[in-house]
Protein backbone atom coordinates (compact mmCIF):
# COMPACT_ATOMS: atom_id res chain seq x y z
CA UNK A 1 109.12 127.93 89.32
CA UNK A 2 106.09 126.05 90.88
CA UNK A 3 107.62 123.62 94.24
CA UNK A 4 106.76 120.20 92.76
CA UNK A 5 105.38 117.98 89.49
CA UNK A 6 104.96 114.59 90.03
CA UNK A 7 105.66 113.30 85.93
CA UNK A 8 104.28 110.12 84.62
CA UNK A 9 101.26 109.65 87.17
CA UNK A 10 98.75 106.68 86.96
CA UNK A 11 95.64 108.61 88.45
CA UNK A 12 92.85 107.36 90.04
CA UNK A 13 89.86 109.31 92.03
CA UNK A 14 86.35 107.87 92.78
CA UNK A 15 85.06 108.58 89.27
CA UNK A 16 87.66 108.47 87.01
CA UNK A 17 91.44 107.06 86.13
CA UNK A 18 94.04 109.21 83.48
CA UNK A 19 97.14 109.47 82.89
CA UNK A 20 98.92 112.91 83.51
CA UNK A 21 101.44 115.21 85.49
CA UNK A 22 100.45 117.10 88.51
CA UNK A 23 101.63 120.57 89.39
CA UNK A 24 102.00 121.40 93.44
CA UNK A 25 102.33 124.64 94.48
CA UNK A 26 101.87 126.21 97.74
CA UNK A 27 100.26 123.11 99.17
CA UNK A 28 97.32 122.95 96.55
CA UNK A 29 97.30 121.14 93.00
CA UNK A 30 97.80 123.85 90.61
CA UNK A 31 97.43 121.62 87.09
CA UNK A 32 96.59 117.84 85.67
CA UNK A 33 98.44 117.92 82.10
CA UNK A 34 99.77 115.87 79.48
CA UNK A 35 103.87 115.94 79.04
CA UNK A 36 104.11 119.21 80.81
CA UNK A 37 106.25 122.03 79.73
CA UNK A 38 106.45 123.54 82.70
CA UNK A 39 109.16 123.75 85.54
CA UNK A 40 109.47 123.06 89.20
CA UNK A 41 112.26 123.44 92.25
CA UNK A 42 111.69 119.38 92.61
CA UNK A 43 110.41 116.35 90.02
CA UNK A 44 109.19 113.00 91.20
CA UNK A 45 109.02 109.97 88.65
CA UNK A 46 105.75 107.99 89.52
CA UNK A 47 106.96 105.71 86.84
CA UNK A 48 103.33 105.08 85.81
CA UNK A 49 102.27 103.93 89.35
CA UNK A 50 99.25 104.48 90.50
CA UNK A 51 99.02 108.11 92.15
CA UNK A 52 95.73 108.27 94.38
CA UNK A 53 94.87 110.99 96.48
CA UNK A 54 95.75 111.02 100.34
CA UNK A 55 94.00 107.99 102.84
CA UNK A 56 91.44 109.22 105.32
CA UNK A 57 91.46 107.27 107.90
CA UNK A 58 87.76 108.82 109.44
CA UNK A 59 88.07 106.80 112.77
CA UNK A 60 90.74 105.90 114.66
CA UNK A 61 91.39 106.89 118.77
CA UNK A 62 94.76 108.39 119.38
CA UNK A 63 96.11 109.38 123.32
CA UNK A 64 92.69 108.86 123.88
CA UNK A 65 92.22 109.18 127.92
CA UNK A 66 90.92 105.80 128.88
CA UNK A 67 88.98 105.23 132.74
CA UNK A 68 90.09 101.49 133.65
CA UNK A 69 93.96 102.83 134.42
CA UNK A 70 94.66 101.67 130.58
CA UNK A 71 96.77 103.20 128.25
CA UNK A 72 97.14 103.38 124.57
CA UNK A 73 99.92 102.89 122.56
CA UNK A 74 100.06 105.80 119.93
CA UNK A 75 100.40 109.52 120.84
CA UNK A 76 99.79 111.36 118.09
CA UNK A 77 103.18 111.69 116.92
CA UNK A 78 103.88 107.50 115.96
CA UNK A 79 100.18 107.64 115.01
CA UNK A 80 100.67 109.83 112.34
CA UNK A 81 103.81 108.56 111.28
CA UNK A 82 102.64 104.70 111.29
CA UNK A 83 99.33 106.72 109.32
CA UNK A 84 101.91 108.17 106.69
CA UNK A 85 103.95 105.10 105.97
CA UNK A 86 100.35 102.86 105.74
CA UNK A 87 99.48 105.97 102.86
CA UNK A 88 96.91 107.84 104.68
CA UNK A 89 97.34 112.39 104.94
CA UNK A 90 94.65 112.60 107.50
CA UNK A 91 93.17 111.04 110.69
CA UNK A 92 90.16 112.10 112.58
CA UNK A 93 90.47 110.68 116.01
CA UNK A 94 88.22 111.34 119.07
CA UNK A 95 88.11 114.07 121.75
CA UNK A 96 86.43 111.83 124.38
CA UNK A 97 83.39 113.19 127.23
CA UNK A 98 83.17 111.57 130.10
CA UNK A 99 80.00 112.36 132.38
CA UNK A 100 80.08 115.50 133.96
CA UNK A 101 83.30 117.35 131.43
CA UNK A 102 82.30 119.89 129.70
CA UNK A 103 83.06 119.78 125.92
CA UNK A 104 85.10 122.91 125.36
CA UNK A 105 87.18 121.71 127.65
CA UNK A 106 87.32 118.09 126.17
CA UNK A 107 88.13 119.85 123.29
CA UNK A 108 90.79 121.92 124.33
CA UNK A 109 92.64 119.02 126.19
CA UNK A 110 92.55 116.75 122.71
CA UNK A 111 94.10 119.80 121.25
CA UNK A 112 96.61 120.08 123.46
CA UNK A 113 97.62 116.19 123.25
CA UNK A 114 98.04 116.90 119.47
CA UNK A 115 99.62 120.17 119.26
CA UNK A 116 102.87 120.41 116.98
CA UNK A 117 103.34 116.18 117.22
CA UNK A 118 101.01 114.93 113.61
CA UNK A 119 103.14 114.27 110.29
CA UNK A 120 99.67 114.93 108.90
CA UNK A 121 97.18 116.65 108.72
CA UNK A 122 94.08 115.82 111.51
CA UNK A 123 90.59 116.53 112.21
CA UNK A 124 88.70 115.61 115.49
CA UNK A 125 85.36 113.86 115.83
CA UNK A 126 84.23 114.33 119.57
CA UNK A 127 82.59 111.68 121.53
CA UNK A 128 79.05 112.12 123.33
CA UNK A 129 78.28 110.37 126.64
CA UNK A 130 76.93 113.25 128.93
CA UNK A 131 73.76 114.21 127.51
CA UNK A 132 72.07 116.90 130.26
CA UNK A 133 70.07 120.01 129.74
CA UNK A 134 73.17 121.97 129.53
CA UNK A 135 75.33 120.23 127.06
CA UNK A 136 71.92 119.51 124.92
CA UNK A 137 70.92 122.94 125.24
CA UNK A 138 74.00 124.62 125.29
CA UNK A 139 77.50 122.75 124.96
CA UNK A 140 76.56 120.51 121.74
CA UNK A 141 75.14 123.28 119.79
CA UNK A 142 77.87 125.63 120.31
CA UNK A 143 80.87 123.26 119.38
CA UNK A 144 78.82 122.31 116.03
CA UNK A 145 78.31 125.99 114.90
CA UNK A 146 82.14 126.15 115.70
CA UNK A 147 82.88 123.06 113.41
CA UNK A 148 83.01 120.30 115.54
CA UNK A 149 79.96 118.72 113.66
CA UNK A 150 80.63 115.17 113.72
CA UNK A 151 80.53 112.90 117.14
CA UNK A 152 80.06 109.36 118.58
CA UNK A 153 77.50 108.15 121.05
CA UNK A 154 77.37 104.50 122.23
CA UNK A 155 74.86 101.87 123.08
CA UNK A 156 77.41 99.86 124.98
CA UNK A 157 80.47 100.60 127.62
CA UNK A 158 79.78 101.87 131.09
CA UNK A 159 81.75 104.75 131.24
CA UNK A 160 80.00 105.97 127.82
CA UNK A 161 77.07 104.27 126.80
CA UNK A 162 73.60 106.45 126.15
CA UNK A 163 69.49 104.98 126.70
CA UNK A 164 67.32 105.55 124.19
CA UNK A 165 65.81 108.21 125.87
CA UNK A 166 69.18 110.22 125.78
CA UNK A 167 70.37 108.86 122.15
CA UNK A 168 66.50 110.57 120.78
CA UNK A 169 67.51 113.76 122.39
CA UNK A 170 71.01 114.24 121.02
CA UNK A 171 69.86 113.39 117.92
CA UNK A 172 67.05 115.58 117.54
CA UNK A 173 69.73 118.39 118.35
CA UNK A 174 71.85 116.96 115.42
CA UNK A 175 69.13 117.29 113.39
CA UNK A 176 68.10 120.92 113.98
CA UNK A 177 71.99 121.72 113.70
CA UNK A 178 72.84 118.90 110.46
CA UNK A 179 75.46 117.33 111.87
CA UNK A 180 77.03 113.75 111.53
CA UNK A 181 75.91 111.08 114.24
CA UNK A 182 78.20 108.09 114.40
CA UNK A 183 76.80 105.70 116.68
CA UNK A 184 78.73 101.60 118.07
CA UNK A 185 75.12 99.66 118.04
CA UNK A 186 75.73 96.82 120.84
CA UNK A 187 73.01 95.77 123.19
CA UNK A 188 75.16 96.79 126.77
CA UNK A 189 72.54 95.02 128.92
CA UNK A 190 72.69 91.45 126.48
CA UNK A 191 76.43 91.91 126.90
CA UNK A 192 76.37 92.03 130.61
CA UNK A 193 73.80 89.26 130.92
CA UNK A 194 75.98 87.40 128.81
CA UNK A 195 79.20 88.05 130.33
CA UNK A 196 77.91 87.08 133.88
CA UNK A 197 76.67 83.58 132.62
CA UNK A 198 80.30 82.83 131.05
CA UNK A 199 82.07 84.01 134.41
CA UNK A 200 79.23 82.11 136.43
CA UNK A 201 80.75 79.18 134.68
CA UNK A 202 84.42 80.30 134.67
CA UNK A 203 84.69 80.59 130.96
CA UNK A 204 86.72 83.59 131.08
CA UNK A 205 89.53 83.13 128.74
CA UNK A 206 89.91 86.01 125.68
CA UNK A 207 88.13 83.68 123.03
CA UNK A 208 84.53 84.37 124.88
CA UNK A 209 85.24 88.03 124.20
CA UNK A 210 83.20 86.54 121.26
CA UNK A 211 80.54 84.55 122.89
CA UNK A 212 79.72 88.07 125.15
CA UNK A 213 79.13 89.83 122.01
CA UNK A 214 77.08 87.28 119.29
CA UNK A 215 75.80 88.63 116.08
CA UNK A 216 72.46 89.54 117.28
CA UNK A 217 73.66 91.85 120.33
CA UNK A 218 75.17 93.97 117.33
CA UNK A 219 72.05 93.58 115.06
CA UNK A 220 69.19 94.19 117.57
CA UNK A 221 70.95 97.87 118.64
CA UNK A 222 71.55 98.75 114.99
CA UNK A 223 67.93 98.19 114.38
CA UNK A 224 66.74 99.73 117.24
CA UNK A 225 69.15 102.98 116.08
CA UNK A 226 67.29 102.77 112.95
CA UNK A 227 64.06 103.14 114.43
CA UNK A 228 65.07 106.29 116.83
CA UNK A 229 66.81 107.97 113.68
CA UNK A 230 63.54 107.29 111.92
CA UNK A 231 61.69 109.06 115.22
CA UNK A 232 63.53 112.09 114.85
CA UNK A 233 64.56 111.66 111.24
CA UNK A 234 68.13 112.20 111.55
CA UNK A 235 70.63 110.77 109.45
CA UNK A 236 72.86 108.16 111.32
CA UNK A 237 76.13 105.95 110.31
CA UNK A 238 77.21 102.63 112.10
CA UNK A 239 80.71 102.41 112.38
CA UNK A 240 82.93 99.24 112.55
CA UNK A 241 80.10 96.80 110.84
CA UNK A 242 80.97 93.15 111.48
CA UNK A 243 78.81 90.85 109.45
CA UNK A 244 76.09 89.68 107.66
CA UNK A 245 73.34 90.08 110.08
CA UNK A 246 73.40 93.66 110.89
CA UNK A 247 74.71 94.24 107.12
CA UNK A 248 71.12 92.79 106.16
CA UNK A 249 69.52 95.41 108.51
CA UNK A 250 71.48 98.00 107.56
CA UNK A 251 71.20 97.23 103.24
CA UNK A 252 66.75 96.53 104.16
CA UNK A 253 67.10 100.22 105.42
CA UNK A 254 68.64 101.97 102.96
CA UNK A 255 66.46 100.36 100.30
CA UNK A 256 63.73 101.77 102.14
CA UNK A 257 65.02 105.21 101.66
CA UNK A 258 66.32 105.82 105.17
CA UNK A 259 69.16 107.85 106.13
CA UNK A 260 71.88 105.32 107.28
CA UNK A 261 75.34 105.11 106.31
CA UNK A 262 77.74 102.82 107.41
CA UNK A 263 81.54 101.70 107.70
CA UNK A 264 83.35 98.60 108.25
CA UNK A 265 86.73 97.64 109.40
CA UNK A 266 90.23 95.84 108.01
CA UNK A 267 89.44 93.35 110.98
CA UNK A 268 85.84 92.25 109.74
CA UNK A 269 87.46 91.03 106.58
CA UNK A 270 91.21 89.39 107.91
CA UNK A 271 90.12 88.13 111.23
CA UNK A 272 87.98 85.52 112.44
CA UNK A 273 86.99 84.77 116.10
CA UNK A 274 89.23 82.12 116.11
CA UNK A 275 92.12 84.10 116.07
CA UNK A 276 90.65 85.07 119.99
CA UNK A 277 91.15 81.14 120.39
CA UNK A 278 94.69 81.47 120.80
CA UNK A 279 97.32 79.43 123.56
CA UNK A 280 98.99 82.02 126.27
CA UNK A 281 96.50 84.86 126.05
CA UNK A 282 97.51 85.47 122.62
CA UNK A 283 93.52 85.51 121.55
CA UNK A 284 93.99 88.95 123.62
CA UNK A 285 95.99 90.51 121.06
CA UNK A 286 92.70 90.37 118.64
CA UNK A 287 89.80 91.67 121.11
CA UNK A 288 87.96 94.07 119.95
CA UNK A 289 83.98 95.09 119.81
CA UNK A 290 82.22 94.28 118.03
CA UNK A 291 84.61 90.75 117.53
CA UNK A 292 85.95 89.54 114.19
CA UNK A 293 83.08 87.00 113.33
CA UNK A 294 83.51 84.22 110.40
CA UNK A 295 85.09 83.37 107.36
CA UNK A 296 81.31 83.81 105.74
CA UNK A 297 80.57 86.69 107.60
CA UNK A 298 84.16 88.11 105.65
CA UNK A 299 82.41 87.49 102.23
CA UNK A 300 79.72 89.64 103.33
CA UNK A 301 81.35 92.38 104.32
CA UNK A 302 83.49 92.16 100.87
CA UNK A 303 80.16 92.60 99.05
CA UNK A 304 78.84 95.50 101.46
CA UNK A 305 81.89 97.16 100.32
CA UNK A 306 81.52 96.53 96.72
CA UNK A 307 77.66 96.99 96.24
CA UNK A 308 77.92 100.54 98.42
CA UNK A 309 76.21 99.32 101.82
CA UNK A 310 79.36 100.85 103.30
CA UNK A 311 80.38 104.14 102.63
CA UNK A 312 83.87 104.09 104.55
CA UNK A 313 86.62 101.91 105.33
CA UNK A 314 88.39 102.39 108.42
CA UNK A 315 90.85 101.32 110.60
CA UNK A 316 88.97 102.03 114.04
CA UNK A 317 92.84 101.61 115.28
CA UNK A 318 92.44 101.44 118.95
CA UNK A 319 96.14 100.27 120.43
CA UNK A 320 97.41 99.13 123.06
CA UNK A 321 100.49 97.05 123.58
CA UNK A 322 100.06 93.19 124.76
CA UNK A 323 102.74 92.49 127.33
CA UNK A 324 102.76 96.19 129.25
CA UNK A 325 100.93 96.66 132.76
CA UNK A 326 99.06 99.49 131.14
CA UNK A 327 97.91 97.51 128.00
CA UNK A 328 95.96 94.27 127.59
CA UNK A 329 97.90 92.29 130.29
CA UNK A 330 97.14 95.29 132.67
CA UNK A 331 95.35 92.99 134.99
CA UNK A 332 97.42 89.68 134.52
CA UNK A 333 97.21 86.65 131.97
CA UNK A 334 94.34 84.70 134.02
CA UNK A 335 92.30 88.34 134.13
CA UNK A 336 88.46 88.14 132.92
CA UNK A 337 88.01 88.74 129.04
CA UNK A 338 85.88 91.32 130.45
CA UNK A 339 88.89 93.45 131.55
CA UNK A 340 91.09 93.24 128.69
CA UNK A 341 91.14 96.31 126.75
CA UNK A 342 89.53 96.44 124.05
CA UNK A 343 91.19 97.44 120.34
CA UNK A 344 93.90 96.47 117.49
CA UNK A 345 96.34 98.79 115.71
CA UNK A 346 95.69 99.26 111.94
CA UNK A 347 96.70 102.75 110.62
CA UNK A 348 99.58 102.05 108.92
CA UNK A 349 98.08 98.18 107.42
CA UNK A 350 94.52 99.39 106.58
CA UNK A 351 94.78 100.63 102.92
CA UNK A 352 97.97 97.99 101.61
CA UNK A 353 95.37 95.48 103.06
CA UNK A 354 92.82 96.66 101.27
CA UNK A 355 94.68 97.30 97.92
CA UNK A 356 95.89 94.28 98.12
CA UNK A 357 92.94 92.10 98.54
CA UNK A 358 90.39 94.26 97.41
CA UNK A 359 91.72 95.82 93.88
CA UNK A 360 94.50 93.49 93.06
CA UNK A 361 92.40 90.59 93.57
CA UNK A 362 89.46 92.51 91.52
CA UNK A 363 86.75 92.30 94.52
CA UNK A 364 86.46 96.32 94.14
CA UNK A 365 87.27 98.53 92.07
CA UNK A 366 90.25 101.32 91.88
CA UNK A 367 87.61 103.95 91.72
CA UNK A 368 85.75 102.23 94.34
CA UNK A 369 89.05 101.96 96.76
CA UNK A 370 89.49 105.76 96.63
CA UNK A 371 86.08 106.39 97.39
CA UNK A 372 85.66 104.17 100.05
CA UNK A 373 88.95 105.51 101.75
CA UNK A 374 89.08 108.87 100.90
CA UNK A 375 86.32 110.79 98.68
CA UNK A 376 83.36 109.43 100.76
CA UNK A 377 84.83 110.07 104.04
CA UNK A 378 86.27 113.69 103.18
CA UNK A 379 82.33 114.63 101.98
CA UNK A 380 81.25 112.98 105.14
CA UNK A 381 82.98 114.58 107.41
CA UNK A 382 83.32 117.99 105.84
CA UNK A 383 86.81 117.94 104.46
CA UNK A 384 85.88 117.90 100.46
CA UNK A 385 86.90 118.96 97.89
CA UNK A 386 89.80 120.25 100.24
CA UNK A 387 90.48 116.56 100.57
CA UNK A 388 89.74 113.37 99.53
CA UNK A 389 90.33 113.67 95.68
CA UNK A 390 92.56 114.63 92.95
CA UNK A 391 91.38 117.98 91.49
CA UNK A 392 92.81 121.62 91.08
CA UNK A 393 92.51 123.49 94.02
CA UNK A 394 92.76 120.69 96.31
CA UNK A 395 94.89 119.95 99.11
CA UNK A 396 98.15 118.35 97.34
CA UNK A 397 97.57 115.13 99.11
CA UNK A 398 99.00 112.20 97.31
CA UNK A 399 100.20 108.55 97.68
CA UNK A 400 102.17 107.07 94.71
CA UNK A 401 101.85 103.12 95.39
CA UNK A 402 103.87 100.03 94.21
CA UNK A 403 101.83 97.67 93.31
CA UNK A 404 104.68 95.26 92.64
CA UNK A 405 105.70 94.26 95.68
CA UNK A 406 105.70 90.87 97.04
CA UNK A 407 106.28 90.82 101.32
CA UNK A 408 104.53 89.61 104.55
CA UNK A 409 103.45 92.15 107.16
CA UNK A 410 105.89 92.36 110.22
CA UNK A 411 105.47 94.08 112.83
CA UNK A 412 109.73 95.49 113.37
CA UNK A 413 108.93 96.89 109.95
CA UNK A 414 105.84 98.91 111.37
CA UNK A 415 105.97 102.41 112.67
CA UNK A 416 103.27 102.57 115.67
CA UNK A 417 104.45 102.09 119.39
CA UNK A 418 102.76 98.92 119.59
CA UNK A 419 104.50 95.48 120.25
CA UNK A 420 102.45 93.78 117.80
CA UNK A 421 100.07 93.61 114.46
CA UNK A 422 97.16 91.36 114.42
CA UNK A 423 98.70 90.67 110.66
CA UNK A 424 101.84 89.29 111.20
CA UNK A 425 103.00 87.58 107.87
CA UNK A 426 99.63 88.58 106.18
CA UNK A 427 101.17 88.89 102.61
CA UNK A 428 100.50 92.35 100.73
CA UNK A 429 101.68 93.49 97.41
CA UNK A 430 101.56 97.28 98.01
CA UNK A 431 103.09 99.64 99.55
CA UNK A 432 102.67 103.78 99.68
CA UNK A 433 105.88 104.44 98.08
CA UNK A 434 105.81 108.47 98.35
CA UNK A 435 103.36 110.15 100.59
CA UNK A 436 102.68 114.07 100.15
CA UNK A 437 100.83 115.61 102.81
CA UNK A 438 99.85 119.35 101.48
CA UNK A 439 103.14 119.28 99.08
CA UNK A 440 105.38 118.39 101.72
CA UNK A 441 106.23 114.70 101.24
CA UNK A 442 106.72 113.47 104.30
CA UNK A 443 108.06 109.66 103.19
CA UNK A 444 109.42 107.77 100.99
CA UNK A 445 110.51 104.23 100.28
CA UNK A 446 112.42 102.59 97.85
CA UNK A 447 115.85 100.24 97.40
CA UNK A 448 117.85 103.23 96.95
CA UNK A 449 117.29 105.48 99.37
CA UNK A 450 115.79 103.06 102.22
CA UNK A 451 112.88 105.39 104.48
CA UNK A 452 113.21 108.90 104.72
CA UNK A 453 111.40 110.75 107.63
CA UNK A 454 110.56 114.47 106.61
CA UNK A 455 110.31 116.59 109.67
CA UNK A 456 110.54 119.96 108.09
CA UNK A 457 106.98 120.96 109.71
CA UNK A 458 104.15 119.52 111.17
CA UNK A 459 100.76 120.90 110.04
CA UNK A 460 97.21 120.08 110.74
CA UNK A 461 93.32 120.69 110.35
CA UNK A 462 91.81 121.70 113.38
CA UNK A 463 88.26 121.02 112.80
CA UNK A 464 85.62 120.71 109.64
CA UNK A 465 85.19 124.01 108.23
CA UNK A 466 81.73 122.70 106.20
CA UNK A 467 79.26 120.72 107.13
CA UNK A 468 78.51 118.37 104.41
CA UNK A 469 75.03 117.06 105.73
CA UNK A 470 74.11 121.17 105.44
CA UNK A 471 75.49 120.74 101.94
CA UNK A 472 73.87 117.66 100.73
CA UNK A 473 71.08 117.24 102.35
């Protein structure tokens, strides 16, 4: 007998929706029939819900060591779990450089911080910010031949931010060795300039986290990105895309035929910048860069999704708790927006968000929800068809959802180590009802048998074994 047949199933990939069973055996999908004859140690009734393959979420920063004495919330143990309940079978966090570590080494630490502690399965982007003759020459190289073929550079931050000079250079070694260059486009010196005048007139408060980091900071570095990918022409993606005027730049480029892809966030379409506007430092709870911009802005970002601007949706989850010495009241209440870490927890809300507003209330499509979540990031980053769809011979990774559920977000009912969601009593009307991570599910949730936490063995991806850019391109 084969370990598992989910009976009844609602299917839906990026291209296509059907009605079938599914056969799981030995972690992989062995069949996709009608009324199946065929027997199994286990059965699961999807009841005709909607059975989509496994979330990716392709950017989120878990145990990630921070240099201001700050500390986030989620190891990767309640990362992955929060992940699993929110419907997601993979995360791809960052293994972060600092100038002067060597990469390996980076490497081998971020492994070490995940080892035996993911409900899921994981991949690891790395993060560029040390760019010398040795890790250009060397270092960088190496780690992408290895697998490691995917990293982040930055235009802003002091600790990590790149010139121009150094951003041409790593990606003209990205291009020799096809690899994936996500880049955060903010102008660092507008930012300081800015942030000097609003502390020169002791406007310091979270809310002018906002007025630090306009719309046109984030749109003048995305087009200047453009124009060093087109120097070296090397495919680039912009990740966490805020609004409409760096959307515009973004959409004028790829109609020219240029090699940009980009993703956007749950935050850029539920939050606003007045939510940073907030009595008792509560507007720190929502900092993060680039800032939630406007209610217009929102609409924008809804039809970047829908007309395939955006390739990915992400949670760019980035916690840290609100009233904790470590996290965003590390340096007090009456402390400089400039010093208030910077990031919101998402893992677990990002796709019943999504689902919820997006599909159910017809702004995308099913089809377009799995691709945006799953499919497109898995080919991205490598992981496809091994993940990202519903096919035989892929990864049994599979969310059944209820998509007749009527409840408001609360944080007590959340499964992160963070002391709060930026989406308390945002109403949803789905939930991942039974999450399989390679034919192992690892929760479930229903009246009967409340949640069930599956702990029989943790299991993981190490790195990309493909790069798709070598693929495709």
């Amino acid at each position: 007998m084969i370990d598992l047949i989910i009976k009844n199933a609602h299917v839906a990939t990026a291209t296509d929706t059907f009605k079938c069973d599914i056969g799981i055996d030995k972690e992989k999908i062995i069949f996709l029939e009608r009324d199946t004859k065929q027997k199994s140690k286990e059965i699961i009734d999807a009841n005709n819900n909607f059975v989509l393959p496994g979330g990716i979420d392709a950017h989120c920063h878990i145990d990630q060591p921070m240099k201001d004495g700050s500390v986030m919330a989620d190891n990767f143990e309640t990362g992955s779990l929060s992940a699993a309940f929110g419907g997601t079978t993979t995360i791809i966090p960052f293994a972060c450089q600092y100038k002067g570590e060597n990469l390996r080494e980076v490497i081998k630490d971020y492994h070490h911080r995940a080892e035996n502690k993911s409900y899921i399965d994981y991949a690891f982007h790395t993060i560029i910010s040390d760019v010398n003759k040795k890790v250009l020459g060397q270092e960088l190289p190496a780690i992408i031949k290895d697998g490691y073929s995917h990293f982040k550079i930055y235009m802003t931050y002091e600790d990590l931010k790149l010139n121009d000079k150094d951003i041409l250079n790593v990606l003209e070694v990205a291009g020799k060795e096809k690899a994936v260059v996500m880049i955060h486009a903010e102008n660092d010196d507008c930012i300081s300039w800015l942030t000097e005048k609003l502390e020169e007139k002791g406007k310091t408060g979270p809310k002018y986290h906002s007025f630090a980091r306009p719309d046109v900071v984030e749109s003048e570095a995305t087009n200047r990105a453009i124009s060093l990918s087109r120097i070296v022409n090397t495919p680039i993606l912009f990740v966490h895309v805020s609004g409409k005027e760096t959307i515009d730049i973004i959409r004028n480029a790829q109609s020219r035929g240029f090699k940009i892809l980009a993703e956007t966030c749950p935050q850029y379409l539920f939050l606003t910048k007045d939510d940073l506007d907030k009595d008792d430092f509560e507007g720190a709870k929502f900092i993060c860069s680039p800032p939630p911009r406007t209610v217009e802005d929102q609409q924008h970002v809804w039809r970047g999704l829908n007309n395939g601007t955006f390739q990915i949706f992400s949670s760019d989850h980035a916690a840290f708790r609100f009233d904790d010495d470590k996290g965003k009241m590390m340096n007090g209440k009456n402390s400089s927006f400039k010093k208030i870490p910077n990031g919101l927890p998402g893992l677990e809300t990002r796709l019943p968000l999504l689902f919820t507003y997006g599909v159910l209330k017809n702004k995308i499509s099913l089809n377009k929800f799995v691709e945006l979540t799953s499919t497109n990031p898995a080919k991205i980053y490598g992981l496809y068809p091994r993940k990202g769809t519903i096919a035989i011979g892929s990864d049994a990774d599979l969310v059944i959802w209820n998509t007749k559920v009527k409840k408001k977000i609360a944080n007590k009912d959340l499964h992160h180590n963070v002391d709060y969601t930026p989406y308390e009593d945002k109403e949803i009307n789905t939930l991942a009802n039974t999450v399989i991570s390679r034919g192992t599910i690892v929760c479930c949730c229903s009246c009967t048998q409340g949640i069930r936490r599956h702990h029989s063995r943790h299991h993981r991806i190490h790195k990309a074994k493909r790069n798709i850019w070598k693929a495709d391109h």
